[in-house]
C-alpha atoms as a PDB file:
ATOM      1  CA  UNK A   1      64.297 154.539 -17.680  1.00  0.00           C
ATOM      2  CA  UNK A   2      63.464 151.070 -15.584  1.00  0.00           C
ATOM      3  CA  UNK A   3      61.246 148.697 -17.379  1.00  0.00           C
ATOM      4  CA  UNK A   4      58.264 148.151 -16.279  1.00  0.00           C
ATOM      5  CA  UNK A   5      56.750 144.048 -15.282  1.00  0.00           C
ATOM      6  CA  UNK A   6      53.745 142.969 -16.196  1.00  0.00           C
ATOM      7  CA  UNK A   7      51.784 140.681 -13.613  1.00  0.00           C
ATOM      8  CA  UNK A   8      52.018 136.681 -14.749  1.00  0.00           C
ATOM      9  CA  UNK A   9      48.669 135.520 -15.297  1.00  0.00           C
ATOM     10  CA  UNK A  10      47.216 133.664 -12.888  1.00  0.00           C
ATOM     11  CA  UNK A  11      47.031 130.411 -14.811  1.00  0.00           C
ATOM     12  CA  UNK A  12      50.950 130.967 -14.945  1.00  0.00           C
ATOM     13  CA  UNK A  13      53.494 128.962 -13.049  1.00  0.00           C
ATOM     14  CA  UNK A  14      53.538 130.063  -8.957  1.00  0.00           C
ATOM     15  CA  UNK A  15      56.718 129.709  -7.626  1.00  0.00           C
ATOM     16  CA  UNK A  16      56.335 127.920  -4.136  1.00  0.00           C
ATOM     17  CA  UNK A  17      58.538 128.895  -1.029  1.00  0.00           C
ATOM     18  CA  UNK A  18      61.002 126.442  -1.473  1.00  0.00           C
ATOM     19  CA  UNK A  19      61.527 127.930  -5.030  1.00  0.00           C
ATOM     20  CA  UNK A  20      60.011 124.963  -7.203  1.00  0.00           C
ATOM     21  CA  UNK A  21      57.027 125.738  -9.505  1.00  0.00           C
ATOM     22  CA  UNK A  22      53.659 123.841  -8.986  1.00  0.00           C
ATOM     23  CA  UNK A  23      50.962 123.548 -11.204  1.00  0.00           C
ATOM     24  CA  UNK A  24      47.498 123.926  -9.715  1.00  0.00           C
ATOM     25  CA  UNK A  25      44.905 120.367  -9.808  1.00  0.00           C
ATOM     26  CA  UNK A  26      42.140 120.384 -12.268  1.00  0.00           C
ATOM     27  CA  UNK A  27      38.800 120.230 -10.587  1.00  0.00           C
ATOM     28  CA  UNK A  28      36.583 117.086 -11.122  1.00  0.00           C
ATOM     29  CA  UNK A  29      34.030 118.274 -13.601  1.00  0.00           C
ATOM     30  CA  UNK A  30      29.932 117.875 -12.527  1.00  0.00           C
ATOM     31  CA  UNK A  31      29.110 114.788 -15.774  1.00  0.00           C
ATOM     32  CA  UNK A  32      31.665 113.073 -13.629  1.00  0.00           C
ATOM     33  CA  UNK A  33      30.559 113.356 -10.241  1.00  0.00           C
ATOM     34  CA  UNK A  34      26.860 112.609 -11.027  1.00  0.00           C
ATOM     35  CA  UNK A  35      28.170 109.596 -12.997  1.00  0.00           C
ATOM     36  CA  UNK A  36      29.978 108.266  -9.849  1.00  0.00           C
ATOM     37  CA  UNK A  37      26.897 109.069  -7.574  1.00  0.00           C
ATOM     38  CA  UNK A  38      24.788 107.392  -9.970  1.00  0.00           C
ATOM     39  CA  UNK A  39      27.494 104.073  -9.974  1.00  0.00           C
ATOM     40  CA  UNK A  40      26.949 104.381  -5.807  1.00  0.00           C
ATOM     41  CA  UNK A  41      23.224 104.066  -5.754  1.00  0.00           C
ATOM     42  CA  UNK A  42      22.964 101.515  -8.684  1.00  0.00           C
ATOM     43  CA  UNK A  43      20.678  98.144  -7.484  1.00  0.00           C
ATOM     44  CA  UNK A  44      22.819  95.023  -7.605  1.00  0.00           C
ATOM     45  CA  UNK A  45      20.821  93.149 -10.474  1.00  0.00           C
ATOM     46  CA  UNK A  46      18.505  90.330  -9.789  1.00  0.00           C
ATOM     47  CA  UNK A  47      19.477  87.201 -11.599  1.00  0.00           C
ATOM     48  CA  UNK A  48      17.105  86.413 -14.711  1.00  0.00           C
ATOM     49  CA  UNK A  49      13.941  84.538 -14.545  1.00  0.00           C
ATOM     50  CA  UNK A  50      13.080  81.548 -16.606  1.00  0.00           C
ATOM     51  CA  UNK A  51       9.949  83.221 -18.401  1.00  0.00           C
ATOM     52  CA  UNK A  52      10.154  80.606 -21.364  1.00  0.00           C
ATOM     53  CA  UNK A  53       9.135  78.241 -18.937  1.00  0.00           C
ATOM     54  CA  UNK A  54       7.033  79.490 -16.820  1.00  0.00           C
ATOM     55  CA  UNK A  55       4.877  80.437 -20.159  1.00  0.00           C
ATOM     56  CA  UNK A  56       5.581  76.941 -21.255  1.00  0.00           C
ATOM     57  CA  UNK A  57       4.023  75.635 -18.365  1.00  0.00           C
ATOM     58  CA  UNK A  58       0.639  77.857 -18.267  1.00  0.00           C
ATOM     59  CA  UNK A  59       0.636  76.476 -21.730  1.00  0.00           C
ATOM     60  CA  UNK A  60       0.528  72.878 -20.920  1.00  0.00           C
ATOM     61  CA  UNK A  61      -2.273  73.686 -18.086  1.00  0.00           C
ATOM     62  CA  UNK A  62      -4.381  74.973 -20.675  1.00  0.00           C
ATOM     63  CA  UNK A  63      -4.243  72.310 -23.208  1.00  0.00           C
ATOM     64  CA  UNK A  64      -4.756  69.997 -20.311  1.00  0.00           C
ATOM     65  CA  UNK A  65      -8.036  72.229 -18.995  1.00  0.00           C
ATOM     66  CA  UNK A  66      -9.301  72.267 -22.879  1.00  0.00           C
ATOM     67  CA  UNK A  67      -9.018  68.608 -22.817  1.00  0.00           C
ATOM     68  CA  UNK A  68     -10.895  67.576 -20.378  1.00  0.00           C
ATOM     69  CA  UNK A  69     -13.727  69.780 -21.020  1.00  0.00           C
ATOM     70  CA  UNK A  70     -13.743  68.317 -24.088  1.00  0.00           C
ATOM     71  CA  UNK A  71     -13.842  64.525 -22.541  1.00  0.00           C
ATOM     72  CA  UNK A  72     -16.771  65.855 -20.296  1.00  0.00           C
ATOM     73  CA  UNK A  73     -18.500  67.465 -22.634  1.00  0.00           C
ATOM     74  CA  UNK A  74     -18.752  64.066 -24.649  1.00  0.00           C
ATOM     75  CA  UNK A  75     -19.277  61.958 -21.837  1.00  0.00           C
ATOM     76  CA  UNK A  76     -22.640  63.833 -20.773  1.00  0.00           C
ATOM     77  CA  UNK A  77     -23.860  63.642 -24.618  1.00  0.00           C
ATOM     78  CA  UNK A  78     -23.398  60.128 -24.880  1.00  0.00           C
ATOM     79  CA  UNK A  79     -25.130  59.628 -21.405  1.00  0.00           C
ATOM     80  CA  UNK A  80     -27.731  62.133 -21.976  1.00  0.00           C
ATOM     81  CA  UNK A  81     -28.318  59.911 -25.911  1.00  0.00           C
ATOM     82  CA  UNK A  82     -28.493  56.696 -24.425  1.00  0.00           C
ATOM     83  CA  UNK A  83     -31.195  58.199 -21.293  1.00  0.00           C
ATOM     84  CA  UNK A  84     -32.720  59.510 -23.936  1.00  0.00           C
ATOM     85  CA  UNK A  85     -32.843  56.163 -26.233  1.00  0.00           C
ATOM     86  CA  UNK A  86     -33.770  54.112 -23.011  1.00  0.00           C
ATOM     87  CA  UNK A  87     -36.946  56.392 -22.112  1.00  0.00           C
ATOM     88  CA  UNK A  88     -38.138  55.543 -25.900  1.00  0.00           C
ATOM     89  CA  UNK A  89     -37.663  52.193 -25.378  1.00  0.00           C
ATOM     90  CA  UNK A  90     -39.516  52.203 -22.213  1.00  0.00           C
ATOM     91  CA  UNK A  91     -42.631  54.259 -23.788  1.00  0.00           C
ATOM     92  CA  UNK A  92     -42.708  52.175 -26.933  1.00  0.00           C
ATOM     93  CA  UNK A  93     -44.793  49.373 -26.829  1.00  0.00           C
ATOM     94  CA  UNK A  94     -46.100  46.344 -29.363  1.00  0.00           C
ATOM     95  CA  UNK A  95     -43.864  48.798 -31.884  1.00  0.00           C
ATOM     96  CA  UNK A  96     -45.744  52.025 -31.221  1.00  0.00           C
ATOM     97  CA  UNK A  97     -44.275  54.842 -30.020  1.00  0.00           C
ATOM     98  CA  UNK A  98     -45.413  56.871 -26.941  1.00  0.00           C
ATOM     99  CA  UNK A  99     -44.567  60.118 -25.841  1.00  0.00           C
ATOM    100  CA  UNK A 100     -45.678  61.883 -23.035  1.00  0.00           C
ATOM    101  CA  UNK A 101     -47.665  65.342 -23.403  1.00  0.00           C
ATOM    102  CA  UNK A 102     -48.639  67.490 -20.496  1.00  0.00           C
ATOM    103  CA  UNK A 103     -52.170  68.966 -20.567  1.00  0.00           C
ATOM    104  CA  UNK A 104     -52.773  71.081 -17.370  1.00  0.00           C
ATOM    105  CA  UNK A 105     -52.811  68.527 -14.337  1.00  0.00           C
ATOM    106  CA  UNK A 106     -52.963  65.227 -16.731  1.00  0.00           C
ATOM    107  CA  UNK A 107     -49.997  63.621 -18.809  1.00  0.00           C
ATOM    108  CA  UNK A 108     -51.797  62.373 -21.862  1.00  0.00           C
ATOM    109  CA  UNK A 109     -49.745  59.546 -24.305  1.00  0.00           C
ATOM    110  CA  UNK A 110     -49.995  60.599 -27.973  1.00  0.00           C
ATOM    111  CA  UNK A 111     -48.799  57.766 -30.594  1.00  0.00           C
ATOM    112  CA  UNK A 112     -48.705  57.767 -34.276  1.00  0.00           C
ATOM    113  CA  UNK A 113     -51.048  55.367 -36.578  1.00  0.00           C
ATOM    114  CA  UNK A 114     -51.350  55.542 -39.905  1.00  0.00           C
ATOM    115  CA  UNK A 115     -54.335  54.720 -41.998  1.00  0.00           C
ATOM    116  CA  UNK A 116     -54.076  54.544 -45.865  1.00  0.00           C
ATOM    117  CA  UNK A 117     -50.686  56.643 -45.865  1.00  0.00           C
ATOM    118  CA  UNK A 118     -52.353  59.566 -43.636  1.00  0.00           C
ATOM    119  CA  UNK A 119     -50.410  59.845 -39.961  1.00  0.00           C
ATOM    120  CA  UNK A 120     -53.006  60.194 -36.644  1.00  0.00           C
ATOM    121  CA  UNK A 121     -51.768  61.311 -33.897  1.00  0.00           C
ATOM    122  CA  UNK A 122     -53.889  59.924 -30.936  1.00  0.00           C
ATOM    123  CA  UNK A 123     -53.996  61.097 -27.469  1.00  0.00           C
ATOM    124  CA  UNK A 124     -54.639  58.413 -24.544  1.00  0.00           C
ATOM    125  CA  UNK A 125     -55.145  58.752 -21.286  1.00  0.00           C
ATOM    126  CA  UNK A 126     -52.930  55.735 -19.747  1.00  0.00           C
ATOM    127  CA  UNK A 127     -50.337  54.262 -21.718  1.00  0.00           C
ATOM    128  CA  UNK A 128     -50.918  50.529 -22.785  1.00  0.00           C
ATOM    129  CA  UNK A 129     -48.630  49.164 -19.814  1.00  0.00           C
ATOM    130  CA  UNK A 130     -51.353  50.771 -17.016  1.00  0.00           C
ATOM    131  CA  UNK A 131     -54.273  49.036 -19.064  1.00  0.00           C
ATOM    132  CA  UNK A 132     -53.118  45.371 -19.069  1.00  0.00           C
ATOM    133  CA  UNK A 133     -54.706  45.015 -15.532  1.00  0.00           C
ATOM    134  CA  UNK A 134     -58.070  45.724 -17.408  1.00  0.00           C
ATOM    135  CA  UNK A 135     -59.773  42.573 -17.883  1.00  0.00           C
ATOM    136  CA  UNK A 136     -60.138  42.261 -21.648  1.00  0.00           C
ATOM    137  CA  UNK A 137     -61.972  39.255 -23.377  1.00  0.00           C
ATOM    138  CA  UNK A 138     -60.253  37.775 -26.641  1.00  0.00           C
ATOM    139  CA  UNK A 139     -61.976  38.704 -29.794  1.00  0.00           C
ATOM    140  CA  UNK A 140     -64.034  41.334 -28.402  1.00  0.00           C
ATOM    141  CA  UNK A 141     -63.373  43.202 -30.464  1.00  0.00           C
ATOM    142  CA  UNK A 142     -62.275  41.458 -33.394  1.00  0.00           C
ATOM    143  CA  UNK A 143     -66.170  42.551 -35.195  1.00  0.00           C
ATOM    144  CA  UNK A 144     -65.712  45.755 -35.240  1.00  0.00           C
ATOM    145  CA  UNK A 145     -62.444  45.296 -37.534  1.00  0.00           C
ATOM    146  CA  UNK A 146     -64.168  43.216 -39.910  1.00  0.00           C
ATOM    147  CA  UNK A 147     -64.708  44.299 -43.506  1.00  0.00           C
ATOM    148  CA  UNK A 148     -68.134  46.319 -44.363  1.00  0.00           C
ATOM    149  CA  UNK A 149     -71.136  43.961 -45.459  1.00  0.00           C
ATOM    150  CA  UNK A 150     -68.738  40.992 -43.861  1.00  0.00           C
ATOM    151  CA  UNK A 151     -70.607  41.217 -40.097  1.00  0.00           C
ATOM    152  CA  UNK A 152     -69.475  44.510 -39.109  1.00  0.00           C
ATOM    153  CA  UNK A 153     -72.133  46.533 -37.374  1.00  0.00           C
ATOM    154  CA  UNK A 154     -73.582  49.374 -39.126  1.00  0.00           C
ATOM    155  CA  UNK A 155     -73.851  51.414 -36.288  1.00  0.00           C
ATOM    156  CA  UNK A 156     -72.790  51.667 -33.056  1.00  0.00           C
ATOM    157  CA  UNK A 157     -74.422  52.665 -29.522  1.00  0.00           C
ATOM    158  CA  UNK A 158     -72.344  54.250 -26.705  1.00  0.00           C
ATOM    159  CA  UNK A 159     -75.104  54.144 -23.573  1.00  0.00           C
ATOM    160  CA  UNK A 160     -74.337  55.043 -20.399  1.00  0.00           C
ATOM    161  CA  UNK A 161     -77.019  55.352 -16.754  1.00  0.00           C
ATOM    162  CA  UNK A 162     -78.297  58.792 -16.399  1.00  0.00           C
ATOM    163  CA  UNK A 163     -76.272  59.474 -13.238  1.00  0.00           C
ATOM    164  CA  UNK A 164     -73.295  58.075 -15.045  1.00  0.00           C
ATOM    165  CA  UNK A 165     -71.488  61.786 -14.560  1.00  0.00           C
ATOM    166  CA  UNK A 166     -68.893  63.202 -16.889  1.00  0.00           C
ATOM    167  CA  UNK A 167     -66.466  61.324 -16.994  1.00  0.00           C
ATOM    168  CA  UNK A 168     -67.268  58.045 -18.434  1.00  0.00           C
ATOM    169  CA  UNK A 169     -69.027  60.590 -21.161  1.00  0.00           C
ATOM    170  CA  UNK A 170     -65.719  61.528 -21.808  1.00  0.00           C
ATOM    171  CA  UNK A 171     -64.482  58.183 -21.932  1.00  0.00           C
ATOM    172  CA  UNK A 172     -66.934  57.447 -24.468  1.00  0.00           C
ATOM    173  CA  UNK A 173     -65.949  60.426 -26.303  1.00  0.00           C
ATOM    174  CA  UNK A 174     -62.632  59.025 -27.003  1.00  0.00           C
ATOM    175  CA  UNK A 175     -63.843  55.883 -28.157  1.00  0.00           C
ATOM    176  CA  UNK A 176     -66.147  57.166 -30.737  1.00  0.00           C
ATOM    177  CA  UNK A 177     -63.182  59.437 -32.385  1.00  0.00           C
ATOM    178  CA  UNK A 178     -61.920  55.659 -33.401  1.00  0.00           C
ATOM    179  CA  UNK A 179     -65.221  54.044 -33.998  1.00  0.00           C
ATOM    180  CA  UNK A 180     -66.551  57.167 -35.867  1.00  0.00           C
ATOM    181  CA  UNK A 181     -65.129  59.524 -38.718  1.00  0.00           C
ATOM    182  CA  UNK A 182     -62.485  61.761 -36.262  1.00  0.00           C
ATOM    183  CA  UNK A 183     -59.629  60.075 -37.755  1.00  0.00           C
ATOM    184  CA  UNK A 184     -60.969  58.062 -40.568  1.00  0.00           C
ATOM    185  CA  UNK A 185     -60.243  54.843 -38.961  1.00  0.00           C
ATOM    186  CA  UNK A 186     -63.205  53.067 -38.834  1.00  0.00           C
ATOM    187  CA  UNK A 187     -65.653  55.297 -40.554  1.00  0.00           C
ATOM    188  CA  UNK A 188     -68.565  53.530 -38.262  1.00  0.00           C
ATOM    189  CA  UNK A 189     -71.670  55.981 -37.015  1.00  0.00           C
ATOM    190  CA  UNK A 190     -71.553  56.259 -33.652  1.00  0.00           C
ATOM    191  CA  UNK A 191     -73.666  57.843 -31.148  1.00  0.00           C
ATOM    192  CA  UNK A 192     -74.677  57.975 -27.503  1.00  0.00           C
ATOM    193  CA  UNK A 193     -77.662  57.066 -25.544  1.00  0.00           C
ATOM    194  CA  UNK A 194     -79.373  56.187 -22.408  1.00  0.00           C
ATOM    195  CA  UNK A 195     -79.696  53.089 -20.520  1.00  0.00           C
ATOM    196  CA  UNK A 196     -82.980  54.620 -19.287  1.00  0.00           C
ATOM    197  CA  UNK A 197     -84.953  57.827 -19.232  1.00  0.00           C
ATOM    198  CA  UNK A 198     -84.069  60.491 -17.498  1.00  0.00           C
ATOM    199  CA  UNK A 199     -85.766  63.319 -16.314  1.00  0.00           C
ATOM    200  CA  UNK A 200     -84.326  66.341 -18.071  1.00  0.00           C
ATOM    201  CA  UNK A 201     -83.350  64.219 -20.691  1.00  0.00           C
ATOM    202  CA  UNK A 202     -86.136  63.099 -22.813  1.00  0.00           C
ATOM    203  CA  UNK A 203     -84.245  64.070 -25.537  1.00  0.00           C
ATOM    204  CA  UNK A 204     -81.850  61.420 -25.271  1.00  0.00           C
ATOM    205  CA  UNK A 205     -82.380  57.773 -26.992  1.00  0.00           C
ATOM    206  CA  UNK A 206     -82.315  55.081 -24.990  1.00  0.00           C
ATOM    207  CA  UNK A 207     -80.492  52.034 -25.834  1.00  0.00           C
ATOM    208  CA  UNK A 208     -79.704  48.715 -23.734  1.00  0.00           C
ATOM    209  CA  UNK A 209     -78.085  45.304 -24.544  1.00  0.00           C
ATOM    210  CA  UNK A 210     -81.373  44.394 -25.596  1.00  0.00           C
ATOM    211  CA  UNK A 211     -81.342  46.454 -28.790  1.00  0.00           C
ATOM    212  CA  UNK A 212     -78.136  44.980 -30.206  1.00  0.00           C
ATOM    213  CA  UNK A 213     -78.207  43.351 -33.343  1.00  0.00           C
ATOM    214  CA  UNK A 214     -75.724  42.434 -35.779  1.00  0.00           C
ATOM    215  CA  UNK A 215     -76.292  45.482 -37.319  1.00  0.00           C
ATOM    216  CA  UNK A 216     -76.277  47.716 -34.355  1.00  0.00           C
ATOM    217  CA  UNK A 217     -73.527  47.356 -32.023  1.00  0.00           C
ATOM    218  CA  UNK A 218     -74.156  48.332 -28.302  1.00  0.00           C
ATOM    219  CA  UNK A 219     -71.033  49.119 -25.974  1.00  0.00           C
ATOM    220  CA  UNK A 220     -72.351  49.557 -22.313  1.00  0.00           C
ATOM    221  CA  UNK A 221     -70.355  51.375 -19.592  1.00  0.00           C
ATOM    222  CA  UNK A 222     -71.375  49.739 -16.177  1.00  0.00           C
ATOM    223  CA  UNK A 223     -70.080  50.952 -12.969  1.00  0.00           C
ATOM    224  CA  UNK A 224     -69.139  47.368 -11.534  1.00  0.00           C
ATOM    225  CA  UNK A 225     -66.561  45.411  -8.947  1.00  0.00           C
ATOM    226  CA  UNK A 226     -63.945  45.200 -11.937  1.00  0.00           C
ATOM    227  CA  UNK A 227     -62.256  46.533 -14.949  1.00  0.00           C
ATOM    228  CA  UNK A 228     -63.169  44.162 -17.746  1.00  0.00           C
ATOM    229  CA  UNK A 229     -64.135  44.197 -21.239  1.00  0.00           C
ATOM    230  CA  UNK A 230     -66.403  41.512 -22.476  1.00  0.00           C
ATOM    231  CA  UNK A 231     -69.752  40.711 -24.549  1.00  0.00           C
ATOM    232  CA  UNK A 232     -73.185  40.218 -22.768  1.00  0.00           C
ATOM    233  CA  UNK A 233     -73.934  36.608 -22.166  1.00  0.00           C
ATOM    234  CA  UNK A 234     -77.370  36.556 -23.304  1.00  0.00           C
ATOM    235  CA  UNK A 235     -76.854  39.052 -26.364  1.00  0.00           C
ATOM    236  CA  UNK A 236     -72.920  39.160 -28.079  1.00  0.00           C
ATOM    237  CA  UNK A 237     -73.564  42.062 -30.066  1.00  0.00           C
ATOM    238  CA  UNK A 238     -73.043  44.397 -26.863  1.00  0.00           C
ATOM    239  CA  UNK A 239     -70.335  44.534 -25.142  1.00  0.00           C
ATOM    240  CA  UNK A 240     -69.727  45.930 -21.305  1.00  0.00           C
ATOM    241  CA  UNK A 241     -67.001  47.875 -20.436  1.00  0.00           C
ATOM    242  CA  UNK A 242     -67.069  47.896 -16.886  1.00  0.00           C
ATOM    243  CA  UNK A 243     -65.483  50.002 -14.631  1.00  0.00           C
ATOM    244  CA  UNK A 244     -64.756  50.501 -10.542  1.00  0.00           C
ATOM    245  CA  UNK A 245     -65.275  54.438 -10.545  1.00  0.00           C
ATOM    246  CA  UNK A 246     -65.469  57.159 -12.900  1.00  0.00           C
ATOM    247  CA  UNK A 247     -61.600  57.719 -13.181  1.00  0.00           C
ATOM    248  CA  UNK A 248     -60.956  54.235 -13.608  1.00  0.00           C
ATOM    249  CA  UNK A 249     -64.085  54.491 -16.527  1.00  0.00           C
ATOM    250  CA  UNK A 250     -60.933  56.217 -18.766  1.00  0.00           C
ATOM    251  CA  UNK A 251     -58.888  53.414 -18.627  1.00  0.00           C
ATOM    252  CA  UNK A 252     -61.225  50.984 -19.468  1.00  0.00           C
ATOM    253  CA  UNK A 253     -62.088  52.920 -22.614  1.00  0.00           C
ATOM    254  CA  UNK A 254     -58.507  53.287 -23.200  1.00  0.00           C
ATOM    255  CA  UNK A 255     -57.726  49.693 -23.157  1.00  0.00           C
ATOM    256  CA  UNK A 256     -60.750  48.904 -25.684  1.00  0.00           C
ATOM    257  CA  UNK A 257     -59.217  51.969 -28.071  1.00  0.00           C
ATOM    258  CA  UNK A 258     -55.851  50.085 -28.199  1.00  0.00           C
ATOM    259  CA  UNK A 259     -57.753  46.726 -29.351  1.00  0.00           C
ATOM    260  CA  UNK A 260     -59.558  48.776 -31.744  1.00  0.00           C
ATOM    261  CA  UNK A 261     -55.872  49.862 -33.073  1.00  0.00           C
ATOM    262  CA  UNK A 262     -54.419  46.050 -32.555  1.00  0.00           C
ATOM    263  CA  UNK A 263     -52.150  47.935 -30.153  1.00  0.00           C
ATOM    264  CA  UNK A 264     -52.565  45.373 -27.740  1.00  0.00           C
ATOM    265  CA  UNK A 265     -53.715  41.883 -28.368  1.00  0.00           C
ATOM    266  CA  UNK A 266     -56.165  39.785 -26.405  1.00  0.00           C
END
């Protein structure tokens, strides 16, 4: 019987026409085309930039900023120390200190005197430097200082004219919280009277130059031509402290305060 051929395989060798047998070409496999597409579209890389440095740099900037805040911060505290210094120098006078105080519309001077180890603060209208145009008489009030039983009035008299107004009151006011007991400093009574009667004010005492004595001490605020301090010519135990108007009245009183306290000399 004729034997029978089995077909080759198609992997197998195929015989071409001119007899020689040819071996069919692998096919590219997928990794390696999508490795090859990926190698197409690749960026060309951008060459390196120097970070170090440029962090180096931002670096220095900063140290340089932190600097010179530094310098500026220590330049306006030494200036602000020394305005500060120079205002205290300006304000302190005959070694008191003087600082300024706003009350409402006024700027009132407050220094610090001590009597027997006990600290006053006083409040002044003008600072000593605006009263040294008030005319002041040496020794005017050197009496009033004096030791008790050694000439120093017993009492003492603040008289003013009826139509006088408020405020040379006031003015007074201040005075007797250093003649009187407000602060211990003198320890003198002190009260306030009348140059004449008034009508709604029989109440009142009256009290002129006339009634001063070396025990009673009579300080008489005259509306004058000037701002002066000094003792009646006829009668030296009373004093005048004259004044141009009412404001100017505050001053006046002011400027015989700071003789009281040897603030300012004659």
């Amino acid at each position: 019987m004729p034997t029978s051929r089995k077909p080759l395989p198609a992997s197998h060798t195929a015989r071409t026409p001119s007899g020689r047998s040819s071996q069919a070409a692998p096919r590219a496999s997928t990794g390696s085309r999508v490795n090859a597409v990926h190698s197409a579209s690749a960026p060309t890389p951008k060459p390196a930039t120097p970070d170090g440095e440029n962090g180096s740099r931002t670096s220095v900037w900063h140290l340089v900023l932190f600097a010179a805040l530094i310098v500026l911060v220590f330049v306006l505290f030494v200036f602000l120390t020394r305005l500060g210094h120079q205002r205290e120098s300006e304000n302190r006078y005959n070694g008191f200190d003087f600082v300024p105080q706003p009350e409402g519309k006024l700027t009132l001077w407050v220094t610090k005197v001590v009597v027997n180890g006990q600290p006053y603060y006083i409040p002044f209208y003008h600072h000593p430097r605006d009263t040294e145009g008030v005319v002041y008489r040496a020794g005017v009030a050197q009496r009033f200082l004096l030791p008790e039983g050694s000439g120093r009035p017993a009492v003492i008299y603040l008289t003013f004219s009826p139509d006088a107004g408020a405020t040379p009151v006031v003015a007074g006011v201040e005075i007797s919280k250093i003649t009187g007991y407000k602060y211990g400093i003198l320890n003198t009574e002190t009260h306030a009277a009348l140059k004449s009667r008034a009508d709604n004010a029989s109440e009142h005492v009256v009290v002129t130059c006339a009634h001063a004595t070396p025990e009673i001490a009579v300080l008489s605020f005259d509306l004058g031509a000037n701002n002066a301090i000094y003792p009646d010519p006829e009668n030296p135990y009373c004093v005048h402290l004259e004044y141009t108007s009412a404001e100017e009245s505050l001053r006046v009183a002011d400027r015989f305060a700071y003789g009281l306290l040897q603030i300012m000399q004659s």
